[in-house]
Protein backbone atom coordinates (compact mmCIF):
# COMPACT_ATOMS: atom_id res chain seq x y z
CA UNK A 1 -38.17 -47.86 -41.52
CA UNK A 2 -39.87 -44.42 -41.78
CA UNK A 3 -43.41 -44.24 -43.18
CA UNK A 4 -42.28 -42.37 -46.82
CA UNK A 5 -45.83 -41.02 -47.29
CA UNK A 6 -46.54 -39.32 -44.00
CA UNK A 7 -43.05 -38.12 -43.53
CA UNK A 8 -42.92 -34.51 -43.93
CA UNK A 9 -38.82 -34.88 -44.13
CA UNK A 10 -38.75 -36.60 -47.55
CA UNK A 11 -41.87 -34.55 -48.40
CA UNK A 12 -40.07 -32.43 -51.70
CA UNK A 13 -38.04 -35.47 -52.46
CA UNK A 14 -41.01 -37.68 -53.41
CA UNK A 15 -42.46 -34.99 -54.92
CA UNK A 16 -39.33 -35.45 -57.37
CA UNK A 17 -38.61 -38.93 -57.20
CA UNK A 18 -41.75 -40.60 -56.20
CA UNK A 19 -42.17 -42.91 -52.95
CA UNK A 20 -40.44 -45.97 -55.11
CA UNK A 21 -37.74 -43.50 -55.64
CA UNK A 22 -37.29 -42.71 -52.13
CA UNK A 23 -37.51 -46.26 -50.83
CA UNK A 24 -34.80 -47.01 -52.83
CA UNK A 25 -32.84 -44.30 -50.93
CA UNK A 26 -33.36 -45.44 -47.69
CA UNK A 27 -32.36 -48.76 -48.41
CA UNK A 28 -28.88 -47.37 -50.38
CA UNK A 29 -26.18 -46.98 -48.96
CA UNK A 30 -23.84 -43.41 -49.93
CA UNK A 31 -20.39 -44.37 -50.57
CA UNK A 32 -19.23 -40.97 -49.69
CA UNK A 33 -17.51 -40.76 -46.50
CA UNK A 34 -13.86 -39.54 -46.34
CA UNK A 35 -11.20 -36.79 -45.15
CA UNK A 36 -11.85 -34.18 -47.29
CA UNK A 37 -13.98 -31.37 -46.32
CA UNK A 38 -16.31 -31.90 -49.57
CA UNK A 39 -16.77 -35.24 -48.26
CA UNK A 40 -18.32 -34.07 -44.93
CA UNK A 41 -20.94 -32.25 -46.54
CA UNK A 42 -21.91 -35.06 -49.13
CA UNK A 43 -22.41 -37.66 -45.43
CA UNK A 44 -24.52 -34.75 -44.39
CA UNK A 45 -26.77 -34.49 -47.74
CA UNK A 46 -26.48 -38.05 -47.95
CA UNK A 47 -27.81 -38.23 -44.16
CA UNK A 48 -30.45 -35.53 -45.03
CA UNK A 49 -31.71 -37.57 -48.24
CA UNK A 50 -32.28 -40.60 -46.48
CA UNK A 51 -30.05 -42.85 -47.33
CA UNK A 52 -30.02 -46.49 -44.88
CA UNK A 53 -25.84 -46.17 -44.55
CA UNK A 54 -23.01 -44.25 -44.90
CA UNK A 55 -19.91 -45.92 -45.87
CA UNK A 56 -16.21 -44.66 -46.98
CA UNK A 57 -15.97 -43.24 -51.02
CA UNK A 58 -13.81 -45.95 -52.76
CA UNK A 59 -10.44 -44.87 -53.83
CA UNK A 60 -11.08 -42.66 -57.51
CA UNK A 61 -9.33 -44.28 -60.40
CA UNK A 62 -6.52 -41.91 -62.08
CA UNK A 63 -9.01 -41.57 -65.09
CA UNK A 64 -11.82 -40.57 -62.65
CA UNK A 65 -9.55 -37.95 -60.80
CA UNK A 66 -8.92 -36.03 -63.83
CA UNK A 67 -12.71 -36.14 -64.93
CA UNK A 68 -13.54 -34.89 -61.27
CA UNK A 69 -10.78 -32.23 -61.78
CA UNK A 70 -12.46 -31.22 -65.50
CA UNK A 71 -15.57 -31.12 -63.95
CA UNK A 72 -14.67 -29.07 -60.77
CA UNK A 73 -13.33 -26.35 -63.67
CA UNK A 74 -16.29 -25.91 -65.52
CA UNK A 75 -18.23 -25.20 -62.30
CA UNK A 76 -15.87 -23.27 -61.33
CA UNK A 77 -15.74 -21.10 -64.49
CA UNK A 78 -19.73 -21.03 -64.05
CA UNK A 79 -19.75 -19.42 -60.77
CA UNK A 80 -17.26 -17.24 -61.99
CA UNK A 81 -19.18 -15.87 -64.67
CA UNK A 82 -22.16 -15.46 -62.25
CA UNK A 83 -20.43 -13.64 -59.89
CA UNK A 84 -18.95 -11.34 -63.12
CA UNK A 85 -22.33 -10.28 -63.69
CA UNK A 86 -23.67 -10.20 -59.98
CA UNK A 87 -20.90 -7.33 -59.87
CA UNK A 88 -21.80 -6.01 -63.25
CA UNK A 89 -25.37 -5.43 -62.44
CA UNK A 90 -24.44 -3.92 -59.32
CA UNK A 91 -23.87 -0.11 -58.64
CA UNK A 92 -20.33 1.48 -58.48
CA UNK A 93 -18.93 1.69 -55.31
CA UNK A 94 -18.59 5.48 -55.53
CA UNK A 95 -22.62 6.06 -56.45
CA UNK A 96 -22.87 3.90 -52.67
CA UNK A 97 -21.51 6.59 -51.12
């Protein structure tokens, strides 16, 4: 197992979650892998973060798809209205010119 204190990878991480934190991390395991391309970036993170094994996502219940689908539209509505006022703050187009 990797010395938590004198690695510079988990470095920010036990800033945030302490070294007891990060132990228990990297002896988790992320039940994240699957299909989906969101899935292949949460074994990377999950890779990234430490954790001692990957394993596949069990299957959601119905209840849990529909919170995951509420959830994925009020993030979605938040980068929305981020982006709105990215373009707001932005010149015209014309003034570019």
């Amino acid at each position: 197992m990797t010395d938590i204190s004198s690695s510079a990878r988990f470095e920010r991480q036990v800033l945030l979650l302490g070294e007891e934190g990060q132990a228990a991390i990297m002896s988790s395991t992320a039940h994240v892998d699957g299909p989906d391309p969101a899935d292949v970036i949460a074994v990377r993170y999950a890779r990234r973060a430490g954790f001692a094994k990957i394993a596949p996502k069990p299957d959601a219940t119905p209840a849990e798809a529909a919170d995951l689908l509420e959830a994925s539209a009020v993030i979605l509505a938040g980068a929305r209205a981020a982006l709105r006022e990215i373009l707001r703050a932005l010149p015209d187009q014309e003034s570019r010119g």
